[in-house]
Protein backbone atom coordinates (compact mmCIF):
# COMPACT_ATOMS: atom_id res chain seq x y z
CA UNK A 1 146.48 98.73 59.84
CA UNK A 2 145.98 96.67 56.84
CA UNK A 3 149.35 97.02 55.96
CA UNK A 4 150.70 95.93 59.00
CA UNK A 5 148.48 92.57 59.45
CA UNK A 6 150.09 92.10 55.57
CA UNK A 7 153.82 92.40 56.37
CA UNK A 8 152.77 90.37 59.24
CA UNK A 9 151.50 88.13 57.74
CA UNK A 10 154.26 87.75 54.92
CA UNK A 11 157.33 87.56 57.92
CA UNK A 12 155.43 84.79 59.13
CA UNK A 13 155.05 82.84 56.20
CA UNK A 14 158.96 83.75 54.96
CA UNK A 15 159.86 82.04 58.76
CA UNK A 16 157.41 79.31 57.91
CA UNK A 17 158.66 78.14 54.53
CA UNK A 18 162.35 79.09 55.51
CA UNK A 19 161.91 76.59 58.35
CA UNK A 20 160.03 73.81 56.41
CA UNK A 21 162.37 73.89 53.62
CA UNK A 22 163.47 70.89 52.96
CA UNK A 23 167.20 69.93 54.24
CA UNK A 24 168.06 66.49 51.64
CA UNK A 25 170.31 67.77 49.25
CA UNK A 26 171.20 65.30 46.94
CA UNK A 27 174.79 63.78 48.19
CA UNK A 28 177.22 61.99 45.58
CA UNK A 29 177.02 58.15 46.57
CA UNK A 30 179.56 57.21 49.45
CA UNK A 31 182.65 55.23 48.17
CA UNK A 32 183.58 52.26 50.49
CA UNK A 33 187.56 52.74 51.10
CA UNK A 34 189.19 49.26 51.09
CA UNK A 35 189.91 48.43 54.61
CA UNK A 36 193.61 47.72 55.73
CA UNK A 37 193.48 44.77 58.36
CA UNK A 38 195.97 45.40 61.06
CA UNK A 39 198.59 43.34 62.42
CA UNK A 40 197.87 41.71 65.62
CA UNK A 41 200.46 43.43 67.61
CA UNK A 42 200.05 47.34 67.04
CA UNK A 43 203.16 48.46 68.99
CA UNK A 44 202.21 51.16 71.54
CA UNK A 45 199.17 51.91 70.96
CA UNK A 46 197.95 48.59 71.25
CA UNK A 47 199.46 48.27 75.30
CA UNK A 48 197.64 51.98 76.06
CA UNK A 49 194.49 51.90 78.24
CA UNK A 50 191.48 54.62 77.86
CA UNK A 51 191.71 57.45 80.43
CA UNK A 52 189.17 56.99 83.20
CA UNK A 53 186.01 59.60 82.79
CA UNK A 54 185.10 62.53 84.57
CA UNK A 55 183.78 61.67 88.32
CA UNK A 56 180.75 63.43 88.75
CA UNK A 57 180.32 63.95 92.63
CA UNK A 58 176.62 63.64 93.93
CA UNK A 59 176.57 66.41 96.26
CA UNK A 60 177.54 68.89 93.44
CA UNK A 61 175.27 67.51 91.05
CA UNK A 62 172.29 68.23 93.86
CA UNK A 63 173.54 71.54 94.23
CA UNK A 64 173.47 72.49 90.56
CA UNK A 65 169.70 71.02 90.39
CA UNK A 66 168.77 72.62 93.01
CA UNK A 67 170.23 76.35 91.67
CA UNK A 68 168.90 75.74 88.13
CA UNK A 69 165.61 75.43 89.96
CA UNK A 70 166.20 78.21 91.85
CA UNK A 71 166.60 80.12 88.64
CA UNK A 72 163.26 78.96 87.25
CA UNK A 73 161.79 79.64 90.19
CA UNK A 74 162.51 83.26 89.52
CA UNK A 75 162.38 83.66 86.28
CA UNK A 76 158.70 82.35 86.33
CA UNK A 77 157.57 84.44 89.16
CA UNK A 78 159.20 88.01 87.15
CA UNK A 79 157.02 86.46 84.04
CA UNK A 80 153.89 86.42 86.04
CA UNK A 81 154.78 89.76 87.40
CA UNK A 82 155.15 91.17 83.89
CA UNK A 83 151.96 89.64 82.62
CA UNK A 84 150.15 91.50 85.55
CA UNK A 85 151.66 94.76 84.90
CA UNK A 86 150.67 94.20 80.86
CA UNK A 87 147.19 93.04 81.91
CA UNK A 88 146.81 95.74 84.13
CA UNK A 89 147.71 98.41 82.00
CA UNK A 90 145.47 97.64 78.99
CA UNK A 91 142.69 97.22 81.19
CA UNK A 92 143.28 101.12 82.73
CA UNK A 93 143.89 102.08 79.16
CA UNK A 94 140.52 100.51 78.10
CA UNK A 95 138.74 102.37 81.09
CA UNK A 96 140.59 105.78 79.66
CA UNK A 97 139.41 105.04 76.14
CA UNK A 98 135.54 104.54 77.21
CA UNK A 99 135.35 107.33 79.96
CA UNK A 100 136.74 109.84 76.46
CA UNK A 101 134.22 108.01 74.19
């Protein structure tokens, strides 16, 4: 058992420090490239216009909402459900363990 609790304890403080580490590496220093002013008349590029975005309807964004809450919905009632069926085993296998004792 001892052994366990001690490579236990060792994953979690490898996943600790691995996580903690620190991420600054030391970077060479940035070198400003001289900027090139452009003319005032680009050509083309200059007369094109952005695309318009993405039009994000209302109704579908209410329906997505309302199936991601669906989702949670369930997935938090199977958790609960689990958690009973864990709870409820250990406590039948803690009555088994005193009635052989």
């Amino acid at each position: 058992m001892t052994k366990v609790r001690a490579g236990l304890a060792a994953l979690m403080l490898g996943l600790l420090l691995s996580f903690t580490a620190p991420a600054v590496v030391a970077a060479p220093a940035a070198v400003a490239a001289p900027v090139v002013p452009l003319p005032a008349a680009a050509g083309p590029l200059a007369a094109q216009t952005p695309a318009p975005g993405p039009v994000i309807d209302p109704a579908q964004n209410e329906r997505a909402n309302q199936q991601k809450t669906k989702n949670k919905i369930i997935v938090g009632v199977l958790a609960a459900v689990l958690l009973v069926i864990v709870v409820w085993g250990r406590s039948i296998r803690k009555k088994r363990r005193e009635k052989s004792s």
